[in-house]
C-alpha atoms as a PDB file:
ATOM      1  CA  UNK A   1      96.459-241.819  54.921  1.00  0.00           C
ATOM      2  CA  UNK A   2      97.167-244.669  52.917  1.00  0.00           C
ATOM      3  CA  UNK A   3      99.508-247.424  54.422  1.00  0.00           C
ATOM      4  CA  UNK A   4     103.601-247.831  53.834  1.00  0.00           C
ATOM      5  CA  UNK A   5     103.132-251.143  52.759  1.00  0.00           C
ATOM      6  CA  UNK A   6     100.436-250.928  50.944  1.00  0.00           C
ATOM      7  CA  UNK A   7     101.537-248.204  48.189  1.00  0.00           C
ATOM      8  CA  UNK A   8     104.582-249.877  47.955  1.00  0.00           C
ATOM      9  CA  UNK A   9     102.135-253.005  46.490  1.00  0.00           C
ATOM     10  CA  UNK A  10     100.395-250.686  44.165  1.00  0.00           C
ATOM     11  CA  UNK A  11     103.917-249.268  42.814  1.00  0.00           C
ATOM     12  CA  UNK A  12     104.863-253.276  42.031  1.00  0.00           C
ATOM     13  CA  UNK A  13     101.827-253.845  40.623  1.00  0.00           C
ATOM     14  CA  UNK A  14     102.469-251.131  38.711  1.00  0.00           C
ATOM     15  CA  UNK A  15     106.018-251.278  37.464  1.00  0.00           C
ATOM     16  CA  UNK A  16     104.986-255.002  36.650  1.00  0.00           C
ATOM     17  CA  UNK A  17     101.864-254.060  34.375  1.00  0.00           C
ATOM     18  CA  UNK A  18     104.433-250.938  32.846  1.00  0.00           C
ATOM     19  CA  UNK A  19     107.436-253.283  32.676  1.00  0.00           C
ATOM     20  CA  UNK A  20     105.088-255.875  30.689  1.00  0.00           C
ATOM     21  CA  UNK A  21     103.996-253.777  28.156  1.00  0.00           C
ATOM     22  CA  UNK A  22     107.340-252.624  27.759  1.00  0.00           C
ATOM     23  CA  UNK A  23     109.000-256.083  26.907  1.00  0.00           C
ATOM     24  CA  UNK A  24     107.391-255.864  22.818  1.00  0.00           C
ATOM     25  CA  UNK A  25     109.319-252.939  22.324  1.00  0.00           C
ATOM     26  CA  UNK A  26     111.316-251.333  24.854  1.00  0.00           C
ATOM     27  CA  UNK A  27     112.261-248.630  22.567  1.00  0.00           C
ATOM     28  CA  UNK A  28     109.667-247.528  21.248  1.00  0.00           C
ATOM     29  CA  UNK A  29     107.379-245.286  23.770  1.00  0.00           C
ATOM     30  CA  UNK A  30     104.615-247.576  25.427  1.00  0.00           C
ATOM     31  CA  UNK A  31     101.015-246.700  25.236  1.00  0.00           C
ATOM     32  CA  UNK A  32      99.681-245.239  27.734  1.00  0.00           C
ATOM     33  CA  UNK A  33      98.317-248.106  30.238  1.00  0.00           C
ATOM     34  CA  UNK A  34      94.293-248.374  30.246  1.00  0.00           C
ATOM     35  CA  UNK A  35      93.079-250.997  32.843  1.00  0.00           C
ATOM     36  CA  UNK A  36      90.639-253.592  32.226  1.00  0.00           C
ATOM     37  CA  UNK A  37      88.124-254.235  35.330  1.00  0.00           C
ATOM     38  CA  UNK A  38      90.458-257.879  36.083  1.00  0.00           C
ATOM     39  CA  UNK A  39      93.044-255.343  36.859  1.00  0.00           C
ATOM     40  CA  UNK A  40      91.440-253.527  39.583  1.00  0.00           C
ATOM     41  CA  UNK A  41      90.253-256.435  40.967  1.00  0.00           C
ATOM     42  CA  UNK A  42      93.500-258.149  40.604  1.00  0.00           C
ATOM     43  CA  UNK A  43      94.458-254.924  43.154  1.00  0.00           C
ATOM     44  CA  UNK A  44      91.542-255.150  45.150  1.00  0.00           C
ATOM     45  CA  UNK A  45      92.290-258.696  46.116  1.00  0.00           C
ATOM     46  CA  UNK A  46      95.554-258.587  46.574  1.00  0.00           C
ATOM     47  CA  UNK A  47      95.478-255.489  49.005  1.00  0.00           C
ATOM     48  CA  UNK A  48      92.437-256.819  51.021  1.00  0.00           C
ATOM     49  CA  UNK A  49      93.515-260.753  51.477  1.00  0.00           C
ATOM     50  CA  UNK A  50      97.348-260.864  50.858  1.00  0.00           C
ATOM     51  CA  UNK A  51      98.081-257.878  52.729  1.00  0.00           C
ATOM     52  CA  UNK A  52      95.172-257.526  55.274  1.00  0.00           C
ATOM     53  CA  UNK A  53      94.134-254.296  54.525  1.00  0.00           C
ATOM     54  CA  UNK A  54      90.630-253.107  55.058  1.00  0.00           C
ATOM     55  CA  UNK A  55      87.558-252.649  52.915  1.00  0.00           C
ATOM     56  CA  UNK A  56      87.616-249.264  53.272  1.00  0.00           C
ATOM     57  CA  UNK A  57      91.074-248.046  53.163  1.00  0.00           C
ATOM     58  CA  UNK A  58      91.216-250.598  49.955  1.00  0.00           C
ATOM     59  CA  UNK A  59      88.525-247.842  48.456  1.00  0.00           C
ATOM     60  CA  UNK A  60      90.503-245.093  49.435  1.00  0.00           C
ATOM     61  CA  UNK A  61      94.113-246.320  48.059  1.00  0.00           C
ATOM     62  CA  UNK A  62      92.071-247.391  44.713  1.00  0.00           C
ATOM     63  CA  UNK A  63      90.702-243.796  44.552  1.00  0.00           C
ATOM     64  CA  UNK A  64      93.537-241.728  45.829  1.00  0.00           C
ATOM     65  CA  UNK A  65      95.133-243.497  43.123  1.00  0.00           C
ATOM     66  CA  UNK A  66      92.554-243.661  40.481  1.00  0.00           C
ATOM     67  CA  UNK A  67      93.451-247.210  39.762  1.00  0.00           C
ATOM     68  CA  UNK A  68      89.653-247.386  38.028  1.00  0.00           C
ATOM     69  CA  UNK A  69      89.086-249.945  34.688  1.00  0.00           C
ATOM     70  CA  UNK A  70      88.044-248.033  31.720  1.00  0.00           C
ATOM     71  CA  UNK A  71      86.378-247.887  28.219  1.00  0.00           C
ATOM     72  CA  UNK A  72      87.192-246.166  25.215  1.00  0.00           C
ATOM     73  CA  UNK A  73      84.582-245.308  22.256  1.00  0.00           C
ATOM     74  CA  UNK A  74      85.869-243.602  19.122  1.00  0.00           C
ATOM     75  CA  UNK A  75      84.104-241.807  16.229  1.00  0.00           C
ATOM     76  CA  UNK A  76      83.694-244.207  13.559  1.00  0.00           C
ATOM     77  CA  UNK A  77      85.775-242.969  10.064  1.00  0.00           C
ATOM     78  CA  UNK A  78      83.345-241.389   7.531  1.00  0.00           C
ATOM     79  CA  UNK A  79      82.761-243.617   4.531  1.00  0.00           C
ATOM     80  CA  UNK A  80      84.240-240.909   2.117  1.00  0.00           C
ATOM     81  CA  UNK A  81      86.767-238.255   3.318  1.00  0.00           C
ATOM     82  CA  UNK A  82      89.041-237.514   6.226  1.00  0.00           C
ATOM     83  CA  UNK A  83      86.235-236.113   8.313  1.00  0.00           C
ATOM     84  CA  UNK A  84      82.273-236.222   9.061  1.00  0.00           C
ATOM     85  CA  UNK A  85      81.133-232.660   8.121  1.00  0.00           C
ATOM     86  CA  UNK A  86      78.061-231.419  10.344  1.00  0.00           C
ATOM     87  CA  UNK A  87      75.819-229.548   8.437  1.00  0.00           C
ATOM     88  CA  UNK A  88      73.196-226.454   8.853  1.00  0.00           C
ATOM     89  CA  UNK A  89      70.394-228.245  10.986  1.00  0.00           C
ATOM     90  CA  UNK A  90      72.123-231.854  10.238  1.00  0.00           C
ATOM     91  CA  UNK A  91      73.180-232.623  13.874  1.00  0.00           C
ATOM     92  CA  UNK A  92      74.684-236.386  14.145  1.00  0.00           C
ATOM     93  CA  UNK A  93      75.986-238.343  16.964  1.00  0.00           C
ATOM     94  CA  UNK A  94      79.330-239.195  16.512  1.00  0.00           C
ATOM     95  CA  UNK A  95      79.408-241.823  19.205  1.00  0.00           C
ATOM     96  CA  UNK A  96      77.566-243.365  22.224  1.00  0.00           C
ATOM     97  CA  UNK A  97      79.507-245.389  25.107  1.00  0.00           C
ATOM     98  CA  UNK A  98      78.460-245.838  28.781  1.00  0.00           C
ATOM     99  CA  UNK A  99      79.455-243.216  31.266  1.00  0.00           C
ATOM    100  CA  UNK A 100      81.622-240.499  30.280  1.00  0.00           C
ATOM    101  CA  UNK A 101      85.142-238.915  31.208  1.00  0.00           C
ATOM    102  CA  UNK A 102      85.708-235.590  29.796  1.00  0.00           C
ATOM    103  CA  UNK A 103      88.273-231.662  31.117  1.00  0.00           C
ATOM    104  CA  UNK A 104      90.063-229.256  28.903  1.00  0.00           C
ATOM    105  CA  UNK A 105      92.917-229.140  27.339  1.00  0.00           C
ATOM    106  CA  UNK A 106      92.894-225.453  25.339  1.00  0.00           C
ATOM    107  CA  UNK A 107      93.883-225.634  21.728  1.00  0.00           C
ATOM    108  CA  UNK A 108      96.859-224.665  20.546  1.00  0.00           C
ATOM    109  CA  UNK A 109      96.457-220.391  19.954  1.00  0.00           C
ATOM    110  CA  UNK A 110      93.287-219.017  21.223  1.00  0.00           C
ATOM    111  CA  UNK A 111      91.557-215.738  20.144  1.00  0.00           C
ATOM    112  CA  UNK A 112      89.913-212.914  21.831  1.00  0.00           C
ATOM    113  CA  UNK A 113      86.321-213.751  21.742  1.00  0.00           C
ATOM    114  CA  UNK A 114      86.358-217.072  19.871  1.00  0.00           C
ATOM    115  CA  UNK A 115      83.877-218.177  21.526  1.00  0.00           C
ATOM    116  CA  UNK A 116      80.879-215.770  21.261  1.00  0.00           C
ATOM    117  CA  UNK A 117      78.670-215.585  17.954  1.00  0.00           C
ATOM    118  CA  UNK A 118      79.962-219.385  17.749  1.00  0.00           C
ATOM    119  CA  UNK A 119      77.080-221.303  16.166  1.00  0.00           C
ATOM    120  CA  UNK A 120      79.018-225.090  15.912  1.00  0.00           C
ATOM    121  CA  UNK A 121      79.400-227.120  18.944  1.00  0.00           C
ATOM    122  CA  UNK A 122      78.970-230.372  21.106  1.00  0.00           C
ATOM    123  CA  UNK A 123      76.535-231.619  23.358  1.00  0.00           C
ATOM    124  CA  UNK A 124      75.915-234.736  25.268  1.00  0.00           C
ATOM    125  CA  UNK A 125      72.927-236.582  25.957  1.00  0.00           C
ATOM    126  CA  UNK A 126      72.245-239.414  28.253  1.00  0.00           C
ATOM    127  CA  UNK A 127      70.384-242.893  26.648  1.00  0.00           C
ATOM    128  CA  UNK A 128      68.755-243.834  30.031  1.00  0.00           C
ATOM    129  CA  UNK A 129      68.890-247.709  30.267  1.00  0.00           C
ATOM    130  CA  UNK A 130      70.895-248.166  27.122  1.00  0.00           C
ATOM    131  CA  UNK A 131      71.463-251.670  28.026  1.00  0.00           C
ATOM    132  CA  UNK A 132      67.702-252.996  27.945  1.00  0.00           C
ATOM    133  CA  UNK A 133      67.178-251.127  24.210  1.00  0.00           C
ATOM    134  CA  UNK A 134      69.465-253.399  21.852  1.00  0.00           C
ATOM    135  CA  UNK A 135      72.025-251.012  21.659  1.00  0.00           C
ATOM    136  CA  UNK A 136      73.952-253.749  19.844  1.00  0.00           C
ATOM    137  CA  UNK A 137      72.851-256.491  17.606  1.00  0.00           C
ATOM    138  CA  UNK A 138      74.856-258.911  16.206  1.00  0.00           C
ATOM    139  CA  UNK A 139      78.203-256.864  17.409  1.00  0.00           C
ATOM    140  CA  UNK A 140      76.851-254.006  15.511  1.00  0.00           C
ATOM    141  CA  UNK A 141      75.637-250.844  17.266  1.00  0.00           C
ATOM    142  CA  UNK A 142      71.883-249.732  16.497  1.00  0.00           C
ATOM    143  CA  UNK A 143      69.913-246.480  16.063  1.00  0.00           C
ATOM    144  CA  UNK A 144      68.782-245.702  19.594  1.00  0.00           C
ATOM    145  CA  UNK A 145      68.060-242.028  18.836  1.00  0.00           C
ATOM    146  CA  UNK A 146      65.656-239.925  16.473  1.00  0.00           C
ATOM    147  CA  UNK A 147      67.436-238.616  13.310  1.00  0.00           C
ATOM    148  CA  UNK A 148      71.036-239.597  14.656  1.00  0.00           C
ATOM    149  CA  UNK A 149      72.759-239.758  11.446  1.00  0.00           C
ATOM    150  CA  UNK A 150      71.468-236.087  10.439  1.00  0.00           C
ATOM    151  CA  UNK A 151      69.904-237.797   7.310  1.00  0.00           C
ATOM    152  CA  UNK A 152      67.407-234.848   7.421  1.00  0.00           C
ATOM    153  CA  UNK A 153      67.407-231.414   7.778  1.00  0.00           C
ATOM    154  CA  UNK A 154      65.893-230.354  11.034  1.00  0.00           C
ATOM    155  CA  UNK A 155      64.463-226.786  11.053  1.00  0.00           C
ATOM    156  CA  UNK A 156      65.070-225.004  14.299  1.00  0.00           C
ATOM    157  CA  UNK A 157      62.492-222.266  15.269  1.00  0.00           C
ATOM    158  CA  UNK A 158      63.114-219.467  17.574  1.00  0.00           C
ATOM    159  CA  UNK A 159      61.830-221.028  20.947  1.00  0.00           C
ATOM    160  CA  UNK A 160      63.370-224.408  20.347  1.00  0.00           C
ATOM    161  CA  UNK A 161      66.031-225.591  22.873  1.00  0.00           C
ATOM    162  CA  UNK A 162      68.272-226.863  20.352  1.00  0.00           C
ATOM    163  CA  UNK A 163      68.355-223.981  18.056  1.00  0.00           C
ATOM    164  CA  UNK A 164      71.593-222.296  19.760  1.00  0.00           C
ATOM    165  CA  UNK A 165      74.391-223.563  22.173  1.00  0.00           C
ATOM    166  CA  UNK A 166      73.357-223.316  25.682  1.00  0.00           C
ATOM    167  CA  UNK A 167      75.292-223.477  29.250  1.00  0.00           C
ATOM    168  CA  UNK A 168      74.584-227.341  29.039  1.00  0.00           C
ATOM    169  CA  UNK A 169      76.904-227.744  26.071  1.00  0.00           C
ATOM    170  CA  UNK A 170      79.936-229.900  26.227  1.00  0.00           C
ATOM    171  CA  UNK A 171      82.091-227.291  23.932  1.00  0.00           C
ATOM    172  CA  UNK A 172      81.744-224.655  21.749  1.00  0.00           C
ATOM    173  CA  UNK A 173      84.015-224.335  18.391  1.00  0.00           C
ATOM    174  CA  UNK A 174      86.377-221.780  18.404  1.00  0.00           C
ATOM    175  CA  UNK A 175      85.537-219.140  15.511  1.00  0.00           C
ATOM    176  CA  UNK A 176      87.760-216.961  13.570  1.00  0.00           C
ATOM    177  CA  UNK A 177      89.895-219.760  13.905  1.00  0.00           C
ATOM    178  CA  UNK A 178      91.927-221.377  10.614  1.00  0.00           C
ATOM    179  CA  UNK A 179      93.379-224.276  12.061  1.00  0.00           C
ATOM    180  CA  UNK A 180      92.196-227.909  13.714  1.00  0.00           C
ATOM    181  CA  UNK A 181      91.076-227.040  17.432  1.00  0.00           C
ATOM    182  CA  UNK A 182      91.955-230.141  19.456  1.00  0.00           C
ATOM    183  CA  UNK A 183      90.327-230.234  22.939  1.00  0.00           C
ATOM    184  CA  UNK A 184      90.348-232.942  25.902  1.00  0.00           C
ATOM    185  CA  UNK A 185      87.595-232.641  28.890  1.00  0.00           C
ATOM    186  CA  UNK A 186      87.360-234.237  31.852  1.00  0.00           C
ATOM    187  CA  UNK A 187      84.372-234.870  33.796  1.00  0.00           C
ATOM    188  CA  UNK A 188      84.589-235.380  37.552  1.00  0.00           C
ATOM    189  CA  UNK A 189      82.005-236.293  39.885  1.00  0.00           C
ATOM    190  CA  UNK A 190      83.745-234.175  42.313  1.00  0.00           C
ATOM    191  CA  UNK A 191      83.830-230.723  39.964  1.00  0.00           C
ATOM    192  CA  UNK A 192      81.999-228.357  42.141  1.00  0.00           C
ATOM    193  CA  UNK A 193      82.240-225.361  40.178  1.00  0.00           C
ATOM    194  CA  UNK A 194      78.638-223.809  40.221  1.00  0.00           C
ATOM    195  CA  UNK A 195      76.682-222.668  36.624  1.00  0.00           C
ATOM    196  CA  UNK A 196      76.137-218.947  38.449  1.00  0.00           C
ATOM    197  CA  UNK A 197      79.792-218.114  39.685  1.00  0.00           C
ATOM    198  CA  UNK A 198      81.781-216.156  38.171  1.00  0.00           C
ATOM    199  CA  UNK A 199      84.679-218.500  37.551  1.00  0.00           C
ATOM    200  CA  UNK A 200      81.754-220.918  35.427  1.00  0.00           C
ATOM    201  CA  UNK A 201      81.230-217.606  33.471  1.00  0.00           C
ATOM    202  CA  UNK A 202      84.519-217.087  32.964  1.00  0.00           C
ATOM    203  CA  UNK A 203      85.687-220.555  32.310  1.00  0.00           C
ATOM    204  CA  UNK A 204      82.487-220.589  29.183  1.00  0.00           C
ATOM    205  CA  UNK A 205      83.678-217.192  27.663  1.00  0.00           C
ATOM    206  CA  UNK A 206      87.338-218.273  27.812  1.00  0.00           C
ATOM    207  CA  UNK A 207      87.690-222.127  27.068  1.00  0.00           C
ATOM    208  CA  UNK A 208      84.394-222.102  25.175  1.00  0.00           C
ATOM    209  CA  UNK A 209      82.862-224.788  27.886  1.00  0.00           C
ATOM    210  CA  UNK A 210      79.678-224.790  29.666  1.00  0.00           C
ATOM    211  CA  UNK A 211      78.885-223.803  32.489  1.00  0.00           C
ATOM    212  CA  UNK A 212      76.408-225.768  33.906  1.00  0.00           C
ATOM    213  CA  UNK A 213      78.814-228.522  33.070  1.00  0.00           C
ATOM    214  CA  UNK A 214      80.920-227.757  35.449  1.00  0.00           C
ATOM    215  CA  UNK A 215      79.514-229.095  38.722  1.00  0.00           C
ATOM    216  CA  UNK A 216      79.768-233.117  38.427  1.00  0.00           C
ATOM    217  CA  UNK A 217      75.983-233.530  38.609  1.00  0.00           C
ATOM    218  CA  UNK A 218      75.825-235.339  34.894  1.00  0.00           C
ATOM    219  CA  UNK A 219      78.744-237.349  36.203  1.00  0.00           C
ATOM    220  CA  UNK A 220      77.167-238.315  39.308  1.00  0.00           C
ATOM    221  CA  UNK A 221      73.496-238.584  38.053  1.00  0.00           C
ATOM    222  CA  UNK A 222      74.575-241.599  36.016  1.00  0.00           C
ATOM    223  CA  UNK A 223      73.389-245.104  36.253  1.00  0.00           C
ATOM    224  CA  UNK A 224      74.180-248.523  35.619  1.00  0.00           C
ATOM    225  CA  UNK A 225      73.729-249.532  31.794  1.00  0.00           C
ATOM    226  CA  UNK A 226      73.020-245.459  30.669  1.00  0.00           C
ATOM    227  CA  UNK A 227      75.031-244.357  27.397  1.00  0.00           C
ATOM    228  CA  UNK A 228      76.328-241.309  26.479  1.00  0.00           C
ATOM    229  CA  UNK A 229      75.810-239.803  22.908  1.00  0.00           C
ATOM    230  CA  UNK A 230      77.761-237.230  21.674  1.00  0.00           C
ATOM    231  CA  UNK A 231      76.302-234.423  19.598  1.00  0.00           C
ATOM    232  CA  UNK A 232      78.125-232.540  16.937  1.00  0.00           C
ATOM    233  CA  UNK A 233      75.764-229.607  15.769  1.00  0.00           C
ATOM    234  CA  UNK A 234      76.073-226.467  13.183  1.00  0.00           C
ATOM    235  CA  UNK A 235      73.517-223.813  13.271  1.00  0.00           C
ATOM    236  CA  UNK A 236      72.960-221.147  10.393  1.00  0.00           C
ATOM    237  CA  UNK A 237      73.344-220.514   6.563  1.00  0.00           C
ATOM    238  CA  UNK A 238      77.368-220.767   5.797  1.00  0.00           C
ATOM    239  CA  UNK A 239      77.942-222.836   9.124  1.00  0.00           C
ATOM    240  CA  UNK A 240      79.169-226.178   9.268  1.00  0.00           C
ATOM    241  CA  UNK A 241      81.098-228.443  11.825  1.00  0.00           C
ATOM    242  CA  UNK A 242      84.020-230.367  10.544  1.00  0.00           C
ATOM    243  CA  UNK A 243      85.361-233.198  12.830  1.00  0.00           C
ATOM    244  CA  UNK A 244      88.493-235.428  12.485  1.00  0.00           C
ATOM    245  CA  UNK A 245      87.993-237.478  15.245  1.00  0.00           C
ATOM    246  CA  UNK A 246      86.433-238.103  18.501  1.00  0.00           C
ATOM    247  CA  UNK A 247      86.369-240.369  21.665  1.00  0.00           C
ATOM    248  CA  UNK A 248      85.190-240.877  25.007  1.00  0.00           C
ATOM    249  CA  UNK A 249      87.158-242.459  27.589  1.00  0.00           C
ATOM    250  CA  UNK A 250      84.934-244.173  30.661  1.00  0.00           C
ATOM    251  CA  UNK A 251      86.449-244.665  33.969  1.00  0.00           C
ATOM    252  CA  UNK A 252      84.768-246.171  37.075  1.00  0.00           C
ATOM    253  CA  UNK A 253      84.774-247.931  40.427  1.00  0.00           C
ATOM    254  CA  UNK A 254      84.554-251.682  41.096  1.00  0.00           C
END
């Protein structure tokens, strides 16, 4: 239970941060508030020696309230175009941050069975120790991983991993489907719904998920300095994976 006193702190701190970023323009809508890591230290401190309260009920207050610092990495525009086009066999990585937030919001209609016989989707792959490998140079972000770019064609045979979606994917395109699909996920390191039951089958054939994504493991299996690369991939002869746009929103503990 957290104490009276101190979630009336957190709503001043809060009102003052809101009322702040109100001030440019207080009638236009304000952007939604992401903290920076001073922030939640700014809390932590002021919770722990102003008001006396504990190390560990601190921790509980900051994560009752998910008053966590964050990161945001977006898709980088194409060079030509409104959109990066994905190819037959031309997967690309459309961006690569350190750890990942991601649940669903569904698109706006949804058909019976868009889902199935799908062959253009998302994955996500973790860059172990991203931190030690240059990821940046000069401000500019490197090639950490083979063929990210989809310069080349890669030819998937039958007993290759990559060669369909699996129940590791992030999200499966919607087929039979005309217009923009726009999905959020969010990943939680306390999902605990399990790749066999029935509601991870059902949440795959229905919101186009997967279902071994489901149980917080990739959330909780990361590590200080790993990245996260996002995979846009199109499988088969007429097939190809058009995306607008694309980001990743980090959120963790300090």
């Amino acid at each position: 239970m957290i104490p009276h006193g101190a979630r009336q702190a957190l709503r001043r701190i809060n009102e003052r941060a809101m009322n702040e970023d109100d001030q440019a323009d207080i009638k236009e809508e304000a952007p939604e508030h992401l903290l920076s890591a001073w922030d939640a230290l700014r809390v932590r401190g002021f919770l722990q020696w102003r008001l006396g309260v504990p190390v560990e009920i601190v921790d509980q207050i900051i994560d009752t309230a998910e008053y966590w610092p964050s990161t945001t990495a977006t898709m980088a525009p194409p060079e030509e175009g409104t959109h990066r086009i994905i190819r037959k066999d031309r997967d690309q990585v459309l961006l690569k941050t350190v750890p990942l937030c991601y649940d669903r919001k569904g698109p706006g209609r949804i058909n019976e069975n868009m889902y199935e016989h799908s062959w253009t989707w998302f994955d996500a792959e973790v860059i172990r120790g991203a931190h030690e490998k240059k990821m940046y140079v000069d401000g500019e972000e490197q090639v950490l991983l083979d063929n990210e770019k989809g310069e080349t064609a890669i030819p998937r045979e039958p007993d290759d991993p990559l060669l369909l979606p699996t129940e590791h994917k992030v999200q499966v395109n919607g087929a039979r489907v005309s217009e923009v699909q726009d999905v959020e996920i969010v990943w939680d390191s306390e999902d605990n719904v399990q790749p066999d039951s029935p509601a991870a089958l059902d949440i795959e054939q229905t919101k186009g998920r997967g279902r071994a994504t489901l149980d917080g493991r990739f959330v909780r299996e990361m590590q200080v300095g790993d990245s996260i690369a996002l995979w846009a991939r199109a499988r088969f002869p007429g097939w190809s994976n058009h995306v607008y746009r694309a980001s990743v929103t980090v959120y963790w503990a300090v």
